[in-house]
N, C-alpha and C. Protein backbone atom coordinates (compact mmCIF):
# COMPACT_ATOMS: atom_id res chain seq x y z
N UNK A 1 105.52 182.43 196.21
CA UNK A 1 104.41 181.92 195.41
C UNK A 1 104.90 181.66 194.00
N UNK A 2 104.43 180.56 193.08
CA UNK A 2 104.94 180.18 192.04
C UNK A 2 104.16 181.17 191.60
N UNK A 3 104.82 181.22 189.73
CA UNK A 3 104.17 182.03 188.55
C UNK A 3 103.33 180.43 187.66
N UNK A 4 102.64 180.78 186.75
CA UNK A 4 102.04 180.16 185.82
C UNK A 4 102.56 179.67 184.65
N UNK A 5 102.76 179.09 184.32
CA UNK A 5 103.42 178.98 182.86
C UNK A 5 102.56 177.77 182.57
N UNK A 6 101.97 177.88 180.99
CA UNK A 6 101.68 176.93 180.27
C UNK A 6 102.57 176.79 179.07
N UNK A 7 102.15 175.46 179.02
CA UNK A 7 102.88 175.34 178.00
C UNK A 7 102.42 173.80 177.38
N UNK A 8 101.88 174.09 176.05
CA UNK A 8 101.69 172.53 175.27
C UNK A 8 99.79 172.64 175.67
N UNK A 9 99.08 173.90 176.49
CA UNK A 9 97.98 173.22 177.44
C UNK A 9 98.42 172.28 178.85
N UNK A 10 99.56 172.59 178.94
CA UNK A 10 99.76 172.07 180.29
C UNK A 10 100.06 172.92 181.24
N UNK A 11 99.29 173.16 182.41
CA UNK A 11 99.75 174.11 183.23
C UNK A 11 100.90 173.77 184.28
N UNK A 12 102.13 174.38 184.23
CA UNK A 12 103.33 173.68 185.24
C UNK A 12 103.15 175.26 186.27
N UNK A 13 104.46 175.63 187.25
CA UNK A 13 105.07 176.40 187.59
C UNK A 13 105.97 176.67 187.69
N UNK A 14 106.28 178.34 187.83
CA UNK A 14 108.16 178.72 187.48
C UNK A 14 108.15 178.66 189.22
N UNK A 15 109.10 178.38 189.89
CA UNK A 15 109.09 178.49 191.86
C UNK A 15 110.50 178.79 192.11
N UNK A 16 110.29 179.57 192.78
CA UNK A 16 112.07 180.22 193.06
C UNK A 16 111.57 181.18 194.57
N UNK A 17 112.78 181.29 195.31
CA UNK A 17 112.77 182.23 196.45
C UNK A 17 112.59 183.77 196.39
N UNK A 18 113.38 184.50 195.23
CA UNK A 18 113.30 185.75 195.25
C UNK A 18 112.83 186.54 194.19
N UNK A 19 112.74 187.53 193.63
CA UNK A 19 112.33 188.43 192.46
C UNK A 19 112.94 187.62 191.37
N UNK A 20 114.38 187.40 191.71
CA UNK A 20 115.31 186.96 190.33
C UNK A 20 115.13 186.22 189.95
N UNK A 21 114.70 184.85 190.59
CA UNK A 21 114.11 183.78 190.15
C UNK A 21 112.77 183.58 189.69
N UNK A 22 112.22 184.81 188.79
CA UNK A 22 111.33 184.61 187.91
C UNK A 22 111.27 185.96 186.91
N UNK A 23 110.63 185.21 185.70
CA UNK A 23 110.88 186.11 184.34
C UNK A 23 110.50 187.43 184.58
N UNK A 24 109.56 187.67 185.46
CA UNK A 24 109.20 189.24 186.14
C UNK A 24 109.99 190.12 186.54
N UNK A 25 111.21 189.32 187.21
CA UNK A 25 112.03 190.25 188.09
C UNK A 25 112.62 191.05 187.48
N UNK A 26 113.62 190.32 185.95
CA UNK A 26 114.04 191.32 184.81
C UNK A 26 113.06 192.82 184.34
N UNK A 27 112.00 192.46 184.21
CA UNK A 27 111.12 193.91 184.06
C UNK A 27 111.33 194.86 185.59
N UNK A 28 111.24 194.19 186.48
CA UNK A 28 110.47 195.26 187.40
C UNK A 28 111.97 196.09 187.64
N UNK A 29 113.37 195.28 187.46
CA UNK A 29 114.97 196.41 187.23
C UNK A 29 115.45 197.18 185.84
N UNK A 30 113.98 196.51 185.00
CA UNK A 30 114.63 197.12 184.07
C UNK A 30 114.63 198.70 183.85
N UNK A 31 115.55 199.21 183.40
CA UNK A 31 115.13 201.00 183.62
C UNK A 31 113.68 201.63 182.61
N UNK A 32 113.69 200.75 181.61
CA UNK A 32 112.68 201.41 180.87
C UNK A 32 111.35 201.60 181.24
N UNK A 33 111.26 199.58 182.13
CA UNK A 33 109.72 200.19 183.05
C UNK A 33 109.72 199.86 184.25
N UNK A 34 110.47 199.84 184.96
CA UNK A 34 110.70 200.00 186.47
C UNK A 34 109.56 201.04 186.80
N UNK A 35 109.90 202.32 186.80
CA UNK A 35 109.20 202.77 186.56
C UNK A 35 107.84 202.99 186.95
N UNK A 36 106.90 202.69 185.46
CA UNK A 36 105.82 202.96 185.32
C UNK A 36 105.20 200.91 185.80
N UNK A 37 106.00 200.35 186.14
CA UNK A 37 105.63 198.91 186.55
C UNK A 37 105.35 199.25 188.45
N UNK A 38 106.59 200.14 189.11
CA UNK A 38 106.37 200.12 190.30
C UNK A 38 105.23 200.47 190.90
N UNK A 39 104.87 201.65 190.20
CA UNK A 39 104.10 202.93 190.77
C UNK A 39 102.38 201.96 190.56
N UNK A 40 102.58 200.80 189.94
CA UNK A 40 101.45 200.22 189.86
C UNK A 40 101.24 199.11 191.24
N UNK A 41 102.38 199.03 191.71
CA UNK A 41 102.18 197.98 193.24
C UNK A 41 101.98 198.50 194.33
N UNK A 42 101.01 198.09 195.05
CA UNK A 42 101.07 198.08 196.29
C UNK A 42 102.31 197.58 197.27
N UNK A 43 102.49 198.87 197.59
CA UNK A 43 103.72 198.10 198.65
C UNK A 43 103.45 197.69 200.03
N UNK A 44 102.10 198.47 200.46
CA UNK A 44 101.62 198.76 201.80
C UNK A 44 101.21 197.31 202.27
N UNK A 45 100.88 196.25 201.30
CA UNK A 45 99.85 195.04 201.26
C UNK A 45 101.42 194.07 201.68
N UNK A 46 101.09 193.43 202.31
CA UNK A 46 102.46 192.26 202.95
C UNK A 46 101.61 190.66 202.61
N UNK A 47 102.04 189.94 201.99
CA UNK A 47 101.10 188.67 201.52
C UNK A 47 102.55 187.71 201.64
N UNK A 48 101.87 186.61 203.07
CA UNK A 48 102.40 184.77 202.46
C UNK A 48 102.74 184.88 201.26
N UNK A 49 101.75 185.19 200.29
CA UNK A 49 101.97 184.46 199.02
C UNK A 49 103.12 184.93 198.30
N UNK A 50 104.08 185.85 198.74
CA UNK A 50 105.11 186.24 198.19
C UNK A 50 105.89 186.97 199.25
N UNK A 51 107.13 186.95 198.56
CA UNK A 51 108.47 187.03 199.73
C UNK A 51 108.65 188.94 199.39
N UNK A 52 108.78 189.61 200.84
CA UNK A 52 108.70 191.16 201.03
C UNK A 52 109.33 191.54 199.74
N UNK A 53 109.75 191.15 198.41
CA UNK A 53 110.12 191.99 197.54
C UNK A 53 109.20 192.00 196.30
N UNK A 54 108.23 190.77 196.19
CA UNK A 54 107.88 190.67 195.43
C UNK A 54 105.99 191.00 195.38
N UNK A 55 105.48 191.67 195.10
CA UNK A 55 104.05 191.76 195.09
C UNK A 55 103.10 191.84 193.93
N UNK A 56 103.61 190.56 193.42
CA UNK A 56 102.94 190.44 191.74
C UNK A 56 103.15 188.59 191.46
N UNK A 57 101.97 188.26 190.82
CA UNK A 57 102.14 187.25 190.15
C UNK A 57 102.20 187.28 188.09
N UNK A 58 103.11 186.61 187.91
CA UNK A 58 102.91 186.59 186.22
C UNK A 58 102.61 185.15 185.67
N UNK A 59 101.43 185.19 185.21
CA UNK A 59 100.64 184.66 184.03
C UNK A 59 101.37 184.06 182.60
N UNK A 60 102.71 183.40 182.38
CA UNK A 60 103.20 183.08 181.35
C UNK A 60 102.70 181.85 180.39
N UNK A 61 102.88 182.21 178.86
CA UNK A 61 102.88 180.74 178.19
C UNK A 61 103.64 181.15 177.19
N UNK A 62 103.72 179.58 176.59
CA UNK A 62 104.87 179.54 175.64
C UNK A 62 104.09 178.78 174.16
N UNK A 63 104.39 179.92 173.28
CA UNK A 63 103.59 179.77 172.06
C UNK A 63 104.60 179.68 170.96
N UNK A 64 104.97 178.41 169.81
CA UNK A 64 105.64 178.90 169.00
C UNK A 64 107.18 179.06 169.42
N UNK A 65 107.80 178.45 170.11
CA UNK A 65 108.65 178.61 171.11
C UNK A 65 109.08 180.35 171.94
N UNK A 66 108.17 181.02 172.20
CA UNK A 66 108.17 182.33 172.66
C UNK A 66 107.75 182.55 173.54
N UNK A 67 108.20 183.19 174.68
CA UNK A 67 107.70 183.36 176.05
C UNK A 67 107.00 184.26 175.99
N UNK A 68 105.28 183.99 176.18
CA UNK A 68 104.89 185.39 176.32
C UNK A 68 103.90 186.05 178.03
N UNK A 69 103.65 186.78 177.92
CA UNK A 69 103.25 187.18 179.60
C UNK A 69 101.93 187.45 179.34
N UNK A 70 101.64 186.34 179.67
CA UNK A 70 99.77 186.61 179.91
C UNK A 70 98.51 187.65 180.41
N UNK A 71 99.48 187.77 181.91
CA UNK A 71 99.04 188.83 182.97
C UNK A 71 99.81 188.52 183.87
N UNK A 72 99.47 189.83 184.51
CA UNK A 72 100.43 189.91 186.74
C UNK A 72 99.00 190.49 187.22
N UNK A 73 99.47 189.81 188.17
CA UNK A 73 98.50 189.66 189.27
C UNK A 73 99.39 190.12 190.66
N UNK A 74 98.45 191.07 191.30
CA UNK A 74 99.09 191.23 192.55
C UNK A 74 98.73 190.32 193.76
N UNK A 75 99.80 190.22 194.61
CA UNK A 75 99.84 188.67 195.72
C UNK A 75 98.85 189.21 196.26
N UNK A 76 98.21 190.11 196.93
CA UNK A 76 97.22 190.65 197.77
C UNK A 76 96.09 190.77 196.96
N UNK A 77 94.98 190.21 197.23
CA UNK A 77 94.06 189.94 196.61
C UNK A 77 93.71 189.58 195.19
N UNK A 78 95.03 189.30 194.78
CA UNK A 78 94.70 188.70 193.39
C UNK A 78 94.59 189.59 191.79
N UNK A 79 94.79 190.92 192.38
CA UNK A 79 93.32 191.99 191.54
C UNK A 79 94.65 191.94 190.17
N UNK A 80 93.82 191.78 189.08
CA UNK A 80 94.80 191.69 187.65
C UNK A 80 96.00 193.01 187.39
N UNK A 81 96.39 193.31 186.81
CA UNK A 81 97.17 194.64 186.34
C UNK A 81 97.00 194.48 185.09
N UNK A 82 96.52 195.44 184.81
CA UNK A 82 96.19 195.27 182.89
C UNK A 82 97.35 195.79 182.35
N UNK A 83 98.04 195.01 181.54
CA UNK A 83 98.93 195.00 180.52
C UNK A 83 99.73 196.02 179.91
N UNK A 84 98.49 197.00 179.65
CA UNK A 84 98.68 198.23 178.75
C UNK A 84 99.17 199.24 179.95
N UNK A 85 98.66 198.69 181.37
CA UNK A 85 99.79 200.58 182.02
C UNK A 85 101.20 199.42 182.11
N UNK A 86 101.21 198.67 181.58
CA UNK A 86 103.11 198.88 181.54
C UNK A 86 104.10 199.00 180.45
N UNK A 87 102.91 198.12 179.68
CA UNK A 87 103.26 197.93 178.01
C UNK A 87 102.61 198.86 176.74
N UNK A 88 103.50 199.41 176.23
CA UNK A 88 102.20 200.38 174.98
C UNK A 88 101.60 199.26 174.10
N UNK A 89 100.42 200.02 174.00
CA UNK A 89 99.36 199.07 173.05
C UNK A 89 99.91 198.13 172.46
N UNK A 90 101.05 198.70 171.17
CA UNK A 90 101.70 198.15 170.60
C UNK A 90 102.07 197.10 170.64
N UNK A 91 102.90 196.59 171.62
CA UNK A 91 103.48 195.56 172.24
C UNK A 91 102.44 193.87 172.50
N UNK A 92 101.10 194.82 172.85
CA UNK A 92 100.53 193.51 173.13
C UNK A 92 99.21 193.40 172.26
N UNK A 93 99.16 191.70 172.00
CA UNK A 93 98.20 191.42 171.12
C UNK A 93 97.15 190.23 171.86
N UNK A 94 96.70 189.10 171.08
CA UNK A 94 95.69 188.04 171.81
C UNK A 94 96.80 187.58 172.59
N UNK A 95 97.76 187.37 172.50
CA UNK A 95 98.79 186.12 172.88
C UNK A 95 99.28 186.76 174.24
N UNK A 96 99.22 188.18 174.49
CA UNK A 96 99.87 189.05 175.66
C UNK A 96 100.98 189.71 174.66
N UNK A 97 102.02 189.49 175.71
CA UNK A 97 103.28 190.53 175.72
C UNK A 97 104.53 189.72 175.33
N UNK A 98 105.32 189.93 173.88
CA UNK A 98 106.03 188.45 174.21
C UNK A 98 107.23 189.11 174.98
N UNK A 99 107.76 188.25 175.83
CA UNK A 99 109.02 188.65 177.03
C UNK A 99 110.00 188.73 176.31
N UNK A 100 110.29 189.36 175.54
CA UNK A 100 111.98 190.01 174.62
C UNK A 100 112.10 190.24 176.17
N UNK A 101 112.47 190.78 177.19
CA UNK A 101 113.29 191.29 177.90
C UNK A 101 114.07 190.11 178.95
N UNK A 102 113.47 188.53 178.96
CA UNK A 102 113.53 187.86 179.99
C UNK A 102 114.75 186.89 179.16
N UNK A 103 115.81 186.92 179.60
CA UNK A 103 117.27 185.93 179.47
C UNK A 103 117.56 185.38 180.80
N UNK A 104 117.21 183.86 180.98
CA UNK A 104 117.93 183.15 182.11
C UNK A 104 117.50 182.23 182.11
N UNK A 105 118.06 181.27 183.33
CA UNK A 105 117.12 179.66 183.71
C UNK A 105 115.85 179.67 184.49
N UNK A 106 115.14 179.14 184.59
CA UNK A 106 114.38 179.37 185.34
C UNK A 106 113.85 177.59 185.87
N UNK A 107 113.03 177.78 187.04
CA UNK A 107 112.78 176.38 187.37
C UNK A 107 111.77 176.09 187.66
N UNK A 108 110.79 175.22 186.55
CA UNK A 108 109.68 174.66 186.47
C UNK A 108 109.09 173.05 187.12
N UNK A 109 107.96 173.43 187.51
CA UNK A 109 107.39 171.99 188.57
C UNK A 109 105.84 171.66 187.75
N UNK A 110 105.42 170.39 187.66
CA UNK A 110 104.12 170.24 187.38
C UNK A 110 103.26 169.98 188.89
N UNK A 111 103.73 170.05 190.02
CA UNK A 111 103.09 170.09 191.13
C UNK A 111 103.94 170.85 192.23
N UNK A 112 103.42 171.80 192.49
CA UNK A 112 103.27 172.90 193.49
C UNK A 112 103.22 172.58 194.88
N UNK A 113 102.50 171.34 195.39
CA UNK A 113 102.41 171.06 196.27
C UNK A 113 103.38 170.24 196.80
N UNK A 114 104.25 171.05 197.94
CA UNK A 114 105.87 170.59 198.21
C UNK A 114 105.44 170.15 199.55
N UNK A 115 104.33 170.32 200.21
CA UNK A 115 103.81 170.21 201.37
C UNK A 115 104.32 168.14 201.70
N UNK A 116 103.72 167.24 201.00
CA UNK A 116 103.87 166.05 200.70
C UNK A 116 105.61 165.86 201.03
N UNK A 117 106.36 166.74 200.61
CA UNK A 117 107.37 166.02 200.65
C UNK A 117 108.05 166.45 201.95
N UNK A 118 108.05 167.57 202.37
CA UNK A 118 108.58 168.36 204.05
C UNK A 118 107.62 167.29 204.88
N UNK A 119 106.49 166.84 204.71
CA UNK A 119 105.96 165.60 205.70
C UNK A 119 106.30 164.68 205.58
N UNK A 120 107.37 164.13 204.93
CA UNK A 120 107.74 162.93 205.09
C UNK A 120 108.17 162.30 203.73
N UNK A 121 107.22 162.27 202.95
CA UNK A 121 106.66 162.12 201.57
C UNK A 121 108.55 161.70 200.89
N UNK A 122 108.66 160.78 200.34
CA UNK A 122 110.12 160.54 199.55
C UNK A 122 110.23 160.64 198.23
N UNK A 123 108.86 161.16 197.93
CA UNK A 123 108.47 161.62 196.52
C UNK A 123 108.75 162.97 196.29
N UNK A 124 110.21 163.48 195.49
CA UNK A 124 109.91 164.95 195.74
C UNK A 124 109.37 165.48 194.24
N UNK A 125 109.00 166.28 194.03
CA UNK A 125 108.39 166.95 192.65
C UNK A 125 109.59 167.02 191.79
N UNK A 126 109.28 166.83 190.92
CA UNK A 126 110.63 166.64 189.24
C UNK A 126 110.22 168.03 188.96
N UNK A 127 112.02 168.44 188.93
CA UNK A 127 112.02 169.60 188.73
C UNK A 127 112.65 169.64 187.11
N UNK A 128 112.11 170.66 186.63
CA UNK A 128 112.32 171.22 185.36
C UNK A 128 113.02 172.57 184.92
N UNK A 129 113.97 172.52 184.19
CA UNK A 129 114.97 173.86 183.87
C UNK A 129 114.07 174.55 182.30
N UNK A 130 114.08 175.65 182.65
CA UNK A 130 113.34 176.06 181.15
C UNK A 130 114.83 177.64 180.74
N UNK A 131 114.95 176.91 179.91
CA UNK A 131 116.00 178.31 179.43
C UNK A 131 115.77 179.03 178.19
N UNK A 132 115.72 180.16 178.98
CA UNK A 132 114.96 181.73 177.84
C UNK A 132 116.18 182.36 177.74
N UNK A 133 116.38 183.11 176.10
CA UNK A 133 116.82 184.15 175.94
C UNK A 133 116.33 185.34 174.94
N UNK A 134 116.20 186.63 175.48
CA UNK A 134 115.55 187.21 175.00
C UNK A 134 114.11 186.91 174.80
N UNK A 135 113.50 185.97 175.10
CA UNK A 135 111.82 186.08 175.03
C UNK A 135 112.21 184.52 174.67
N UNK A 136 113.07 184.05 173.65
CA UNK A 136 112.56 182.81 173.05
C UNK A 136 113.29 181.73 173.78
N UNK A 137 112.34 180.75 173.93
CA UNK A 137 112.79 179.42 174.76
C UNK A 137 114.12 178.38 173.83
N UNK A 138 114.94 178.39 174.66
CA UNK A 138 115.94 177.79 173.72
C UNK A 138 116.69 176.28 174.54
N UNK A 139 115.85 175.86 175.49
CA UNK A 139 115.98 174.65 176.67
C UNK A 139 115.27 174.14 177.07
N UNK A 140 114.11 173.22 177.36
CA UNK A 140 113.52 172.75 178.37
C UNK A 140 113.50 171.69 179.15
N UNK A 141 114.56 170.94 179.97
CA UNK A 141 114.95 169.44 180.08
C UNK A 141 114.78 169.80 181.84
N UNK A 142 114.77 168.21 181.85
CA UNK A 142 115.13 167.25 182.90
C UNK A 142 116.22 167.70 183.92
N UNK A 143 116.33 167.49 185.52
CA UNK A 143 117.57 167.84 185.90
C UNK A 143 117.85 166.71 186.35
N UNK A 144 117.09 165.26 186.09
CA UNK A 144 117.51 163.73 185.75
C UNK A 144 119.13 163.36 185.45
């Protein structure tokens, strides 16, 4: 299942196969909140909407060139995870959480729906590279 990312007021998606391939995955290994991030998932819940490692969606936008984390959402029913059991108060304000922890590429789509193109469809979705380090966006191009 893709993550959310806005950006500009435009809503795209980050879409990748595994944990690593999205800005989440860095938190959920990181040692500081592994942690107190796990003990908040359901593991028991098995959802389509995400591949057996992953049972969370994240809510990103990009403000100011800064990645910040909106909300996670778990794949099984949707139900929010509030912010604060992972993050101390501190950390988060109107904007969320900004992602200091997330360094990598990641790969953004303005349409989700890949269905069109596995049927036949010769139109495939333009894919987009967004490159973060440390929280701040320092890439966003074309793979044109």
């Amino acid at each position: 299942k893709a993550e959310i990312l806005v950006l500009d007021k435009d809503t795209l998606f980050i879409v990748g196969e595994f944990s690593e391939d999205f800005p989440l995955g860095d938190l959920v290994i990181s040692s500081e909140y592994s942690t107190s991030f796990e003990s908040l998932v359901d593991t028991s819940c098995w959802s389509s909407a995400c591949d057996p490692s992953r049972h969370y969606i994240g809510e990103w936008e990009v403000i100011d060139g800064l990645l910040y984390l909106k909300e996670i959402r778990y794949c099984c029913g949707g139900n929010k995870i509030e912010l604060q059991r992972v993050f101390e108060e501190s950390m988060i304000n109107e904007s969320g959480t900004e992602a200091f922890w997330v360094s990598g590429e990641f790969y953004v789509t303005d349409n989700f729906d890949f269905s069109s193109f596995f049927l036949g469809s010769r139109e495939q979705p333009k894919i987009l590279t967004l490159t973060v380090e440390n929280g701040t966006v320092v890439e966003f191009k074309s793979d044109d």
